[in-house]
PDB file of N, CA and C in Angstrom:
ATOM      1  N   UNK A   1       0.848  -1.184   0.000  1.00  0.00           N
ATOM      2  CA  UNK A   1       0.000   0.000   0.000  1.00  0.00           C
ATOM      3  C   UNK A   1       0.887   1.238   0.000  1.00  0.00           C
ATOM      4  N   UNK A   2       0.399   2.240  -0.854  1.00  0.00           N
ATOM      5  CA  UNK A   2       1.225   3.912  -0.825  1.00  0.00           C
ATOM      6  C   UNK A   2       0.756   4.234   0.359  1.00  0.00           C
ATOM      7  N   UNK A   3       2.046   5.270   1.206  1.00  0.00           N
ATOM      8  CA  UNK A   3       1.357   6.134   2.043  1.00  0.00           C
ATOM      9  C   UNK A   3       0.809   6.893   2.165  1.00  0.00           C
ATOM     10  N   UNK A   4       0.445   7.372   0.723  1.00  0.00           N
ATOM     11  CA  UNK A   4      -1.081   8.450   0.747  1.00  0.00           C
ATOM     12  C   UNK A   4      -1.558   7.726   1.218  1.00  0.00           C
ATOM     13  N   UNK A   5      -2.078   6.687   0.674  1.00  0.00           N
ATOM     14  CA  UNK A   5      -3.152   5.482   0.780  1.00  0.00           C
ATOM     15  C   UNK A   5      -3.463   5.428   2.018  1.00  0.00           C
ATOM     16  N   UNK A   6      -2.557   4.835   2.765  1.00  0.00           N
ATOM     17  CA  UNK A   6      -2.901   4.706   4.364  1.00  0.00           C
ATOM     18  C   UNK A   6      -3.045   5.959   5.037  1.00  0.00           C
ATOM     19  N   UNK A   7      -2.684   6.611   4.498  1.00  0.00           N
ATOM     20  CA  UNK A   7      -3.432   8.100   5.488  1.00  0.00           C
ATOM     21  C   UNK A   7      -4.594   8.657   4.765  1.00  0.00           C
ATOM     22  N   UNK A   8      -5.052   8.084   4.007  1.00  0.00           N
ATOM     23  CA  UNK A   8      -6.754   8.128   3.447  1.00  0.00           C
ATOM     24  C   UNK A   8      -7.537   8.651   4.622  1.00  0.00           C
ATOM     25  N   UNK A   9      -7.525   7.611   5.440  1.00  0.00           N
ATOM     26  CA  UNK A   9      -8.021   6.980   6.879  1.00  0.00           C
ATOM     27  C   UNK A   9      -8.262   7.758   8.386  1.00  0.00           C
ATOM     28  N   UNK A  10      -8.771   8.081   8.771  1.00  0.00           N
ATOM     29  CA  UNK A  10      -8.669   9.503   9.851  1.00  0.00           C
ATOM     30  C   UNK A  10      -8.454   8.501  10.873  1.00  0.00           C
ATOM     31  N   UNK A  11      -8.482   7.279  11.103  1.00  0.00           N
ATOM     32  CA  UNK A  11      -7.662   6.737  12.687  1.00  0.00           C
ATOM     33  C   UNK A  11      -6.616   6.218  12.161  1.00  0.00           C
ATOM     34  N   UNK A  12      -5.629   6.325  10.872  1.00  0.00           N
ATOM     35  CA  UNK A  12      -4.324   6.212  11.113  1.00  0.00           C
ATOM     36  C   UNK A  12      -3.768   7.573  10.827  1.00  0.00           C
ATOM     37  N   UNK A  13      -4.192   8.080  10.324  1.00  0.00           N
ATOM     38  CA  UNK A  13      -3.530  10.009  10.557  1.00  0.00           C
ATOM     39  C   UNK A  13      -3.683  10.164  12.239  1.00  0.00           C
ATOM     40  N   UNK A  14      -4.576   9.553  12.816  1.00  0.00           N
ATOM     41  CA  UNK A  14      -4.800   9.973  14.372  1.00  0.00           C
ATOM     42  C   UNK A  14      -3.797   8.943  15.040  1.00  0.00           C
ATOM     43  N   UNK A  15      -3.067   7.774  14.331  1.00  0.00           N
ATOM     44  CA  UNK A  15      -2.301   7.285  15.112  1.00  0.00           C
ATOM     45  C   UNK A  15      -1.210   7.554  15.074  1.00  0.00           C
ATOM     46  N   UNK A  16      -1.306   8.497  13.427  1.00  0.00           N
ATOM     47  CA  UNK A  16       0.401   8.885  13.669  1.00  0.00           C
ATOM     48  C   UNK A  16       0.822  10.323  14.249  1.00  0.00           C
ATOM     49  N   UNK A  17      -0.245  10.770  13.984  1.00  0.00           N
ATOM     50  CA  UNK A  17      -0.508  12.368  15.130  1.00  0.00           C
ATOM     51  C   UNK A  17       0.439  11.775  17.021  1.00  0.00           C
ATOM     52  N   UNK A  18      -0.815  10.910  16.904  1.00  0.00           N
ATOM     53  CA  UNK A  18      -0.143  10.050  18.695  1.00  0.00           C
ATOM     54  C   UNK A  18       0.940   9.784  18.893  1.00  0.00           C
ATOM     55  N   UNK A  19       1.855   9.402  17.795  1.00  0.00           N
ATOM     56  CA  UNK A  19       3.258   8.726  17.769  1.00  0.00           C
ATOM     57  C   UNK A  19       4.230   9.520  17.549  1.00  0.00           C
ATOM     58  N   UNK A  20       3.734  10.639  17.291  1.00  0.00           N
ATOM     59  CA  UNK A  20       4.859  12.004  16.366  1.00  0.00           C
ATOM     60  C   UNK A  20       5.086  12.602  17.613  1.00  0.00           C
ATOM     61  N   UNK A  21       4.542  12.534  19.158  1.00  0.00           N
ATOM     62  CA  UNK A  21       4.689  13.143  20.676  1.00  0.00           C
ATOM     63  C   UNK A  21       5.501  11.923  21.111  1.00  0.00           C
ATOM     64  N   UNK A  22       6.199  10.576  20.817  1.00  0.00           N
ATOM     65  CA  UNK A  22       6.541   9.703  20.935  1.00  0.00           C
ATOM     66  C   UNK A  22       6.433   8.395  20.681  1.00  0.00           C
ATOM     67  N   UNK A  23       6.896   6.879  21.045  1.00  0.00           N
ATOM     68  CA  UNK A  23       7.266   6.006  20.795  1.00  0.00           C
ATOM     69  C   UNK A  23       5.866   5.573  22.296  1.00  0.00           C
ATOM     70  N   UNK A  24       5.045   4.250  21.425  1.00  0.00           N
ATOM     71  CA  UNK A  24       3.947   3.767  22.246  1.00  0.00           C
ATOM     72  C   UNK A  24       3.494   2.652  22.226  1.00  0.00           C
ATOM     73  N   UNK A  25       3.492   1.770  23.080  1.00  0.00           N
ATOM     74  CA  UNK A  25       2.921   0.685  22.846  1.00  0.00           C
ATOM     75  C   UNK A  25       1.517   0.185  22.311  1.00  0.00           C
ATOM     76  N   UNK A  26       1.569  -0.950  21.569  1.00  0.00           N
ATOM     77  CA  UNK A  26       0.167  -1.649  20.768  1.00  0.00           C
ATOM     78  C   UNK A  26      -0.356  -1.085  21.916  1.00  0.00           C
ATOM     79  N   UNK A  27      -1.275  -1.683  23.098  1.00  0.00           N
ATOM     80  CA  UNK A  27      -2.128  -1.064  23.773  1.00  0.00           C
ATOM     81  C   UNK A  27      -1.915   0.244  24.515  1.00  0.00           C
ATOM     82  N   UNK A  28      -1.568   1.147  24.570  1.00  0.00           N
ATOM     83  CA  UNK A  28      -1.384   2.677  24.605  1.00  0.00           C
ATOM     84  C   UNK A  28      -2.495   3.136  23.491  1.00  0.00           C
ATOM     85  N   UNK A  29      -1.982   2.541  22.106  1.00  0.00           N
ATOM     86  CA  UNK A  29      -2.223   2.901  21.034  1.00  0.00           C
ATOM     87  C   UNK A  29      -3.760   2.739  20.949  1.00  0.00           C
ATOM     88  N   UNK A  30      -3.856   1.607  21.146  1.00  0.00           N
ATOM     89  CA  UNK A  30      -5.252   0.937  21.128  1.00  0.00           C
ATOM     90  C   UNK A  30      -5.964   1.585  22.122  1.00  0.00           C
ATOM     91  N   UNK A  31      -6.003   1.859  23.173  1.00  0.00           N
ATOM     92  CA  UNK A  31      -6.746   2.615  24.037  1.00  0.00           C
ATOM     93  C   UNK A  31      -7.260   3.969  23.221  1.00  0.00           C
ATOM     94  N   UNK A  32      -5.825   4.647  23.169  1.00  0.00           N
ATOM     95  CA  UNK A  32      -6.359   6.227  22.501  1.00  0.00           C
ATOM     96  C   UNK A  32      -7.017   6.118  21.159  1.00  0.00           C
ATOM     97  N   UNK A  33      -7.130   5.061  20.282  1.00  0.00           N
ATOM     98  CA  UNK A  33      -8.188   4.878  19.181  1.00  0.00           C
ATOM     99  C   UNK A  33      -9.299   4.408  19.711  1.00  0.00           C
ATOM    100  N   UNK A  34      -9.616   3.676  20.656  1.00  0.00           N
ATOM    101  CA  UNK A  34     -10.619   3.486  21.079  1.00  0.00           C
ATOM    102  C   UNK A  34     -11.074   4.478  22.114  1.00  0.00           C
ATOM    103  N   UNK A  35     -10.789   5.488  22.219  1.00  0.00           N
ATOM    104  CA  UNK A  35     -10.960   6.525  23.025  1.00  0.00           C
ATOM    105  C   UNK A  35     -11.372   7.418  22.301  1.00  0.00           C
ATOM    106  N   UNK A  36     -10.858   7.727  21.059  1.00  0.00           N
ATOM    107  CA  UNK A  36     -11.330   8.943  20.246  1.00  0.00           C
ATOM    108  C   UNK A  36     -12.572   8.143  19.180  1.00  0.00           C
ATOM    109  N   UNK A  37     -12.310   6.785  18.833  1.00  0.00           N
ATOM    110  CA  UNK A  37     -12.885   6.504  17.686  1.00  0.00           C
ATOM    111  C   UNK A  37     -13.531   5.598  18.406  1.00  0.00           C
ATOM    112  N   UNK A  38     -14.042   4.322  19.516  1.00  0.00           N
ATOM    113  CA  UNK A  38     -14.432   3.736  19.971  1.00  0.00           C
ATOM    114  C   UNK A  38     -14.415   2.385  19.032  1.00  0.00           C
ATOM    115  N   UNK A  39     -12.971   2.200  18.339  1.00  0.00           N
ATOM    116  CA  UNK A  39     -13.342   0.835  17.646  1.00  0.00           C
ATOM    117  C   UNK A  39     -12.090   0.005  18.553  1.00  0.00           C
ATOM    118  N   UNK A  40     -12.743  -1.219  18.023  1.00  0.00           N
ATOM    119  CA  UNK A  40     -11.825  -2.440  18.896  1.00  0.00           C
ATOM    120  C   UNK A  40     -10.464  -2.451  18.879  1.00  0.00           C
ATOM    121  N   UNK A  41      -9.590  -3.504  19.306  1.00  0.00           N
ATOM    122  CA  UNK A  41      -7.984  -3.818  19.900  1.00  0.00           C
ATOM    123  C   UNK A  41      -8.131  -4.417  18.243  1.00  0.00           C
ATOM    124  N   UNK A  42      -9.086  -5.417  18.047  1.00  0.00           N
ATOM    125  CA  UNK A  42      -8.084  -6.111  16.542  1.00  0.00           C
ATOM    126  C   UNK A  42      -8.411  -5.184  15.247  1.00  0.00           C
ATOM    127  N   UNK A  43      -9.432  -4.179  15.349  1.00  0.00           N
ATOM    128  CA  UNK A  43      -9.722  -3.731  13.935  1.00  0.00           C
ATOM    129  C   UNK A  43      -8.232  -2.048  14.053  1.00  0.00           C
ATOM    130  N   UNK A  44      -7.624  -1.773  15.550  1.00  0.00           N
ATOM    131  CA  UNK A  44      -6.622  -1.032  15.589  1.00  0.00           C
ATOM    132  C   UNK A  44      -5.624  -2.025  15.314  1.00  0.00           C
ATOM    133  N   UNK A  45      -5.489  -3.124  15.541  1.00  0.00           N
ATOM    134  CA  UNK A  45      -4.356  -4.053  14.824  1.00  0.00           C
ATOM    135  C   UNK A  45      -4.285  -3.333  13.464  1.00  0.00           C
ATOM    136  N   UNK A  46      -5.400  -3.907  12.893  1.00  0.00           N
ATOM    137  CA  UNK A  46      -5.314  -3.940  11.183  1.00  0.00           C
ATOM    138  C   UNK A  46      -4.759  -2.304  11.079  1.00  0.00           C
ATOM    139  N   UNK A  47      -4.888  -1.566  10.795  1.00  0.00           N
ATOM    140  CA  UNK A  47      -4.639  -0.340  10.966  1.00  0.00           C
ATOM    141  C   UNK A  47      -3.401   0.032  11.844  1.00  0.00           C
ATOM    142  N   UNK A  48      -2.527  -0.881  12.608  1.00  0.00           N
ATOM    143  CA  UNK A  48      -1.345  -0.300  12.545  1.00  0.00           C
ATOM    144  C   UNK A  48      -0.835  -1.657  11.479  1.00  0.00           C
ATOM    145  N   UNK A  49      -1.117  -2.522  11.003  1.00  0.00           N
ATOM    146  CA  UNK A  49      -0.346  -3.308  10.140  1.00  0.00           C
ATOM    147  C   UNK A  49      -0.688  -2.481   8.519  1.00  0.00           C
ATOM    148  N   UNK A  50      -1.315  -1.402   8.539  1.00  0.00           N
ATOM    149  CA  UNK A  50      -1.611  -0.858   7.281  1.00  0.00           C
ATOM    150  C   UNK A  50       0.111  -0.129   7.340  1.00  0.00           C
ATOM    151  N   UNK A  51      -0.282   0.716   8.500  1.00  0.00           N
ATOM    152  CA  UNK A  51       0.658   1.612   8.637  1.00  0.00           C
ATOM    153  C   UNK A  51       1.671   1.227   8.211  1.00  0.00           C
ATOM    154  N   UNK A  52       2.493  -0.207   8.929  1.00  0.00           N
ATOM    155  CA  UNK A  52       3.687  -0.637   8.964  1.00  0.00           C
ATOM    156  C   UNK A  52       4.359  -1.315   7.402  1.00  0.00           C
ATOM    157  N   UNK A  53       2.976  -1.735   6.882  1.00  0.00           N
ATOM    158  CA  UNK A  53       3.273  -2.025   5.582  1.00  0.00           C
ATOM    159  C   UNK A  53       3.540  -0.990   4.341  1.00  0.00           C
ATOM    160  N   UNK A  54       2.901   0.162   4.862  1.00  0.00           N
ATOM    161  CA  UNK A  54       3.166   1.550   4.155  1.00  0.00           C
ATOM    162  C   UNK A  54       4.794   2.153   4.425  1.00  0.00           C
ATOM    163  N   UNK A  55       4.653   1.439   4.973  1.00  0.00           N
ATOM    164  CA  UNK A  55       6.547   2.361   5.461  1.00  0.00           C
ATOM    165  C   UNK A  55       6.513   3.517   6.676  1.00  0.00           C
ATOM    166  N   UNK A  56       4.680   3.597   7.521  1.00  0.00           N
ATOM    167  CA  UNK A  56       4.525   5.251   7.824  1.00  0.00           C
ATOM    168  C   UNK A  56       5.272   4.974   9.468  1.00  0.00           C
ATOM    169  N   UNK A  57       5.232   3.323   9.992  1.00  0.00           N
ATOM    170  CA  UNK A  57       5.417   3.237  11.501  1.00  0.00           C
ATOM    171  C   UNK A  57       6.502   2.036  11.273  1.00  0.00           C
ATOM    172  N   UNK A  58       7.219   1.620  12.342  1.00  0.00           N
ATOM    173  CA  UNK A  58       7.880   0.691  12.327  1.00  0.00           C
ATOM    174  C   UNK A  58       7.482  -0.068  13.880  1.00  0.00           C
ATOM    175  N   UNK A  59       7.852  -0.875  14.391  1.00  0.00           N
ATOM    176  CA  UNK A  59       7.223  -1.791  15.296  1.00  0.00           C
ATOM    177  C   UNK A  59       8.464  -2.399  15.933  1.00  0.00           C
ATOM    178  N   UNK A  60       8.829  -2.676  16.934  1.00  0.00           N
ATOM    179  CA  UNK A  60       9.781  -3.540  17.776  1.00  0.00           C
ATOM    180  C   UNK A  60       9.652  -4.235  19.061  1.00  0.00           C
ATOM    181  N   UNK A  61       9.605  -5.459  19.350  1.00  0.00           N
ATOM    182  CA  UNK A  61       9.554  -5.678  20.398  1.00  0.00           C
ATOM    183  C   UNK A  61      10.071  -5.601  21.550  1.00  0.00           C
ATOM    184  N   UNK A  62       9.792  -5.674  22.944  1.00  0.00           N
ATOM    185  CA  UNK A  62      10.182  -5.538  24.243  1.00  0.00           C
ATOM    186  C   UNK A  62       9.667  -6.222  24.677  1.00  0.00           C
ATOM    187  N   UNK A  63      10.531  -7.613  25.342  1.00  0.00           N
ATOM    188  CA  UNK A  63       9.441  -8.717  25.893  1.00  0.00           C
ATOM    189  C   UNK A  63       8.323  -9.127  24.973  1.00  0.00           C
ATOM    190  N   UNK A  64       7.139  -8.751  26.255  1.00  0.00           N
ATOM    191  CA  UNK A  64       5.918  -9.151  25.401  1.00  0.00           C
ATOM    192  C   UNK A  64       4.918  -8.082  24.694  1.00  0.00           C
ATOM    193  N   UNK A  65       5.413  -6.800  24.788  1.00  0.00           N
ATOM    194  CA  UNK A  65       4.883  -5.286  24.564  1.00  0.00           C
ATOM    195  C   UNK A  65       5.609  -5.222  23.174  1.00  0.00           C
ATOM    196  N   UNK A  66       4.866  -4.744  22.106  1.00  0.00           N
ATOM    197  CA  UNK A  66       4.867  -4.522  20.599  1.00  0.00           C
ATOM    198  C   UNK A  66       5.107  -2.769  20.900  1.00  0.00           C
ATOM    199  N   UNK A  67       6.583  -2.243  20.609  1.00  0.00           N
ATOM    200  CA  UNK A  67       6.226  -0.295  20.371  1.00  0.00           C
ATOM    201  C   UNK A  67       6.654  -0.192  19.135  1.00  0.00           C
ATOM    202  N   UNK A  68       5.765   1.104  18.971  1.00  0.00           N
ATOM    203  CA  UNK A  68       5.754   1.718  17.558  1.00  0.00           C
ATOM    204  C   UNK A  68       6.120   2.804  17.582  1.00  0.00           C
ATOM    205  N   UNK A  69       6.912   3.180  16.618  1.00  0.00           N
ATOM    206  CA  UNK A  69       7.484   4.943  16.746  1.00  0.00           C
ATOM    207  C   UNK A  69       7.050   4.899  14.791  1.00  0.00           C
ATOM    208  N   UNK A  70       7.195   6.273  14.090  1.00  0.00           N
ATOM    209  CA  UNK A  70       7.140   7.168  13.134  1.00  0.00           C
ATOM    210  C   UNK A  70       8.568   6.279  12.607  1.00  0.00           C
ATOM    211  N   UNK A  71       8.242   5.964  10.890  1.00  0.00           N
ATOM    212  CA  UNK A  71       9.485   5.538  10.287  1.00  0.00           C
ATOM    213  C   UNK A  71       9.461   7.060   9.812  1.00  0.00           C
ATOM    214  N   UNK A  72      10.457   7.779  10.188  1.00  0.00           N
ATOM    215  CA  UNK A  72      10.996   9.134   9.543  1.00  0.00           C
ATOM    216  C   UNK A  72      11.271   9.179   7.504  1.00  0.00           C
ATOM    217  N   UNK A  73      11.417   7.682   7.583  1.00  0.00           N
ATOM    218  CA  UNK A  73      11.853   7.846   6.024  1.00  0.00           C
ATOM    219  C   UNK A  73      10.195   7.946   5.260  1.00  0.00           C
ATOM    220  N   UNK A  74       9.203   6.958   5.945  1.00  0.00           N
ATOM    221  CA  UNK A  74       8.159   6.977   5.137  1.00  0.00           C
ATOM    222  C   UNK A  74       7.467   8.196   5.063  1.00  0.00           C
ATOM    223  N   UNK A  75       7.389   8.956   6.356  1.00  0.00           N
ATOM    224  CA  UNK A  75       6.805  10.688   5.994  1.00  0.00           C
ATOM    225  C   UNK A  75       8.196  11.580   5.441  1.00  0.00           C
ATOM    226  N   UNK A  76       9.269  11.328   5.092  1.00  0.00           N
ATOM    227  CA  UNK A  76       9.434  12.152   4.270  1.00  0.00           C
ATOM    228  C   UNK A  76       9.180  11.957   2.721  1.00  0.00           C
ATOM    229  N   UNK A  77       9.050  10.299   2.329  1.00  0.00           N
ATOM    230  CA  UNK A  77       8.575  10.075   1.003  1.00  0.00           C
ATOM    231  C   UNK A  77       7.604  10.613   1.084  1.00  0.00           C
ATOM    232  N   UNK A  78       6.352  10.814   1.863  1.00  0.00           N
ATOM    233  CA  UNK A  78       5.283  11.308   1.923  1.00  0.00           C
ATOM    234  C   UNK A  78       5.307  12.923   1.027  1.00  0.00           C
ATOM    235  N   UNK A  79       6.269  13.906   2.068  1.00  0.00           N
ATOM    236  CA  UNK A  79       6.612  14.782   2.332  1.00  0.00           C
ATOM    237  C   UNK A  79       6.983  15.149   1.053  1.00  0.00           C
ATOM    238  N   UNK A  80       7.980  14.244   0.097  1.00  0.00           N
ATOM    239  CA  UNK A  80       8.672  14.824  -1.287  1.00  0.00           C
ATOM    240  C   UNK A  80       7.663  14.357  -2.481  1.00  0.00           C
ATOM    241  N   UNK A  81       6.840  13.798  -1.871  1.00  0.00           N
ATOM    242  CA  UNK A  81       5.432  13.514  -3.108  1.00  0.00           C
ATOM    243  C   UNK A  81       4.718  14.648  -3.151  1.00  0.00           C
ATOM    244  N   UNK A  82       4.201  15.288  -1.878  1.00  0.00           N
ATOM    245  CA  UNK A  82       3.745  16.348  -2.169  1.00  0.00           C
ATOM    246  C   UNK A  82       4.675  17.600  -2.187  1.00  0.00           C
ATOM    247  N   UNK A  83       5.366  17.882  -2.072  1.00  0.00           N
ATOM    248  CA  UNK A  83       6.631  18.926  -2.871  1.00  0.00           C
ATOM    249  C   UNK A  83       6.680  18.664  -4.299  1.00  0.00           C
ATOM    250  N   UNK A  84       6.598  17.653  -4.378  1.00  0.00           N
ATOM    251  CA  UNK A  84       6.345  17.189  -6.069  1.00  0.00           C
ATOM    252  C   UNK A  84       5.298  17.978  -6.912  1.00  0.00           C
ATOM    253  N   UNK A  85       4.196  17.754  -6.199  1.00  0.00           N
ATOM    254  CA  UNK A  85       2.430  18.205  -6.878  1.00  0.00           C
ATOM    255  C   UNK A  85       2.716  19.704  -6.662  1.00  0.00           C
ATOM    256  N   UNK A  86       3.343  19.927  -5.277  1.00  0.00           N
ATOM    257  CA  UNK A  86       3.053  21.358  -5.098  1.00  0.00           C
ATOM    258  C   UNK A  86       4.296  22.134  -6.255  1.00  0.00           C
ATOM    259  N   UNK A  87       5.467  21.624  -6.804  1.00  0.00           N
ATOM    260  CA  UNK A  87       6.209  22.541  -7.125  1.00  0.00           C
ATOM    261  C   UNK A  87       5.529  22.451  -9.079  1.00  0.00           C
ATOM    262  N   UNK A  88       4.721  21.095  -8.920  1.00  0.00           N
ATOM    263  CA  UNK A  88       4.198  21.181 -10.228  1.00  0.00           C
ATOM    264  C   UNK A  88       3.037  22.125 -10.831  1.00  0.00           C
ATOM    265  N   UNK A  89       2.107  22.304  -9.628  1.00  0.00           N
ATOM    266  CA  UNK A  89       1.213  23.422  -9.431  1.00  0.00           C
ATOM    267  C   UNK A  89       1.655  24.875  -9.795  1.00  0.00           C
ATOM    268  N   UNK A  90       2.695  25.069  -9.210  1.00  0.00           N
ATOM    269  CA  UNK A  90       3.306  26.539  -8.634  1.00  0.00           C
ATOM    270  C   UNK A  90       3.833  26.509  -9.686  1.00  0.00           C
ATOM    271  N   UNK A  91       4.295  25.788 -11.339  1.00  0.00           N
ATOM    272  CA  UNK A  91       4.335  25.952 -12.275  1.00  0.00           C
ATOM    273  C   UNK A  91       3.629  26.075 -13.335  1.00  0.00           C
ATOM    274  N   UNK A  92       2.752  25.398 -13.182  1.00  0.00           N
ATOM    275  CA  UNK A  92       1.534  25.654 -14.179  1.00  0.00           C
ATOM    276  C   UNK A  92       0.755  27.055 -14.085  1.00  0.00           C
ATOM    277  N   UNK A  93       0.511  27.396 -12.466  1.00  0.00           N
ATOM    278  CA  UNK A  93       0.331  28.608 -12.357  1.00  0.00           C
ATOM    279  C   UNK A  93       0.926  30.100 -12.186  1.00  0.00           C
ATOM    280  N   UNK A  94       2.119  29.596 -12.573  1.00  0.00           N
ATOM    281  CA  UNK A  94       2.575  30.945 -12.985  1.00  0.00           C
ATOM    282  C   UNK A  94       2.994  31.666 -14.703  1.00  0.00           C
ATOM    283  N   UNK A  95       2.841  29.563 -15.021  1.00  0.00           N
ATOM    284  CA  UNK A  95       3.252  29.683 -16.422  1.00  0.00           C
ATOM    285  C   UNK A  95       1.294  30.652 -16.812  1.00  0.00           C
ATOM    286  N   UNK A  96       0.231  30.140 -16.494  1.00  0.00           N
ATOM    287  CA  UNK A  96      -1.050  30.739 -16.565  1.00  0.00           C
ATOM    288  C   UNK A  96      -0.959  32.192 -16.196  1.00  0.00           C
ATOM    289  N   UNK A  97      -0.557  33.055 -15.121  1.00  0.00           N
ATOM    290  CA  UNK A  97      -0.024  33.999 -15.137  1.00  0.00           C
ATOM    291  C   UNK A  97       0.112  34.672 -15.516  1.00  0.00           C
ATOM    292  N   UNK A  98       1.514  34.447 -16.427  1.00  0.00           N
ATOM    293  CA  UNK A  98       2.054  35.262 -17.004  1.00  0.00           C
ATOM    294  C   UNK A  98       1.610  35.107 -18.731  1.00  0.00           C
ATOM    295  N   UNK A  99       0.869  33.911 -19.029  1.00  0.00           N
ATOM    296  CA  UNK A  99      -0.577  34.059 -19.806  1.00  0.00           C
ATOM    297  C   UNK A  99      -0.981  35.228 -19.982  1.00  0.00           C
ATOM    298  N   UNK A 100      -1.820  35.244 -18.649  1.00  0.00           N
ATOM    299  CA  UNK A 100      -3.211  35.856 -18.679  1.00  0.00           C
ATOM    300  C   UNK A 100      -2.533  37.696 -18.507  1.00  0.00           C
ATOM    301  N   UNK A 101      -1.026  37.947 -17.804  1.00  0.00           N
ATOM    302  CA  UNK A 101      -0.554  39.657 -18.197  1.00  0.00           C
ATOM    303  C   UNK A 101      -0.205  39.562 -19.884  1.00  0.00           C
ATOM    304  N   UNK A 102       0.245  38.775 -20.604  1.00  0.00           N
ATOM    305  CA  UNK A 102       0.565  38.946 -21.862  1.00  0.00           C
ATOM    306  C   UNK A 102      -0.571  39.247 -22.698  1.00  0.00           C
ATOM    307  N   UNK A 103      -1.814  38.746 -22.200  1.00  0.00           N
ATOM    308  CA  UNK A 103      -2.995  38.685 -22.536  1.00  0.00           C
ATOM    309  C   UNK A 103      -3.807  40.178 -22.426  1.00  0.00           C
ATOM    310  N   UNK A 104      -3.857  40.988 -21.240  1.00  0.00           N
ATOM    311  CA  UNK A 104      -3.770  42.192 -21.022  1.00  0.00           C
ATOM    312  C   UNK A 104      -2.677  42.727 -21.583  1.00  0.00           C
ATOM    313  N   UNK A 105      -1.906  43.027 -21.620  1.00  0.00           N
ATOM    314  CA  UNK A 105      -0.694  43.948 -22.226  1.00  0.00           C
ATOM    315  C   UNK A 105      -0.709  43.598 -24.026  1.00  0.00           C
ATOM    316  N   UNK A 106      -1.855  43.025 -24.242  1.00  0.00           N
ATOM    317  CA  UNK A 106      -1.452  42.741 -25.824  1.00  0.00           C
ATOM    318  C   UNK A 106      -1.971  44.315 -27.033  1.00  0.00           C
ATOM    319  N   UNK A 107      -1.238  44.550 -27.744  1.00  0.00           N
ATOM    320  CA  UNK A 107      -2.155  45.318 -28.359  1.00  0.00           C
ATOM    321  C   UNK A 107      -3.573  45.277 -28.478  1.00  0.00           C
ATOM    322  N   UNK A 108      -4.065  46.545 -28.600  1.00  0.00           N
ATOM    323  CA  UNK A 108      -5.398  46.458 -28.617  1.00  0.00           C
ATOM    324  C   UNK A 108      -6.319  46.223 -27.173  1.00  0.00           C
ATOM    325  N   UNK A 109      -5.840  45.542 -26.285  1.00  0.00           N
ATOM    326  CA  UNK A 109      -6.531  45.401 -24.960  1.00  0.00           C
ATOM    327  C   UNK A 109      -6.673  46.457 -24.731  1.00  0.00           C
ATOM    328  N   UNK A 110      -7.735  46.609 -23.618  1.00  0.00           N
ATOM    329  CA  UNK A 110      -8.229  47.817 -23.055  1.00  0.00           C
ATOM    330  C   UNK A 110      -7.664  47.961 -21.521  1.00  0.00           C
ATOM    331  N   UNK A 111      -6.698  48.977 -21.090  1.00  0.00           N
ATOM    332  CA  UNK A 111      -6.821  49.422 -20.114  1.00  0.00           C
ATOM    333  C   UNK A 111      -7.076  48.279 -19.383  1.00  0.00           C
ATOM    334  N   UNK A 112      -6.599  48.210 -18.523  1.00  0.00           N
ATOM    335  CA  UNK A 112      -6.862  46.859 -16.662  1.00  0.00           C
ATOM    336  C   UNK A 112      -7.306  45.577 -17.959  1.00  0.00           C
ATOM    337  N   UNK A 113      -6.825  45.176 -18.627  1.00  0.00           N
ATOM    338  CA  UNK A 113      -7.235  44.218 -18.991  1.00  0.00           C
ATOM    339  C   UNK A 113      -8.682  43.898 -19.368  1.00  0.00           C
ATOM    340  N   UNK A 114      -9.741  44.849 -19.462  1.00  0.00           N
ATOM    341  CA  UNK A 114     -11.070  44.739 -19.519  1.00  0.00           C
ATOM    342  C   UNK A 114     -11.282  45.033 -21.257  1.00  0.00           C
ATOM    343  N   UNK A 115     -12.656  44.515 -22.325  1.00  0.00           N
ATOM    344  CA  UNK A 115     -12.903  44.852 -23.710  1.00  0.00           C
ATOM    345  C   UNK A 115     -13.463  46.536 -23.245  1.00  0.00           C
TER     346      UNK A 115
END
């Protein structure tokens, strides 16, 4: 799965909101989704195994306690996808721009750009 993809989802944007203040265990985790969102321990499973398969969390054990912290690399792929769209945007619209003054400034236009 892309990590857009998994942050589709408003209880894994809310789990990685939780994790970005620190490093937390499966049930930590599971509590505060079931606290804000009131869904179960296994359907917050599935949803941190989205995560982990996205690249967005990573997982390690301690004993018998599962913690999860922020894989830093997967939100910055995140991060340079949309730097991507945005620097592609911020080109199209300036190339439109400077359109639409050539367009006013052409002979014959009227004044402020108006017929």
């Amino acid at each position: 799965m892309i990590a857009i993809d998994a942050l589709a989802d408003p209880v894994r944007r809310y789990v990685i909101e939780v994790l970005a203040t620190g490093e937390r265990s499966a049930g930590e985790l599971t509590q505060a989704v079931a606290d804000r969102f009131g869904i179960s321990q296994p359907a917050t499973s599935r949803h941190l195994r989205v995560l982990r398969e996205a690249g967005l969390v990573r997982v390690r054990t301690d004993g018998a306690r599962r913690l999860f912290t922020i894989n830093q690399q997967g939100i910055e792929d995140v991060e340079g996808w949309l730097r991507d769209i945005r620097q592609a945007w911020t080109a199209a619209f300036s190339s439109l721009e400077a359109e639409v003054a050539r367009n006013q400034q052409a002979p014959g236009a009227a004044p402020g750009g108006k017929p």
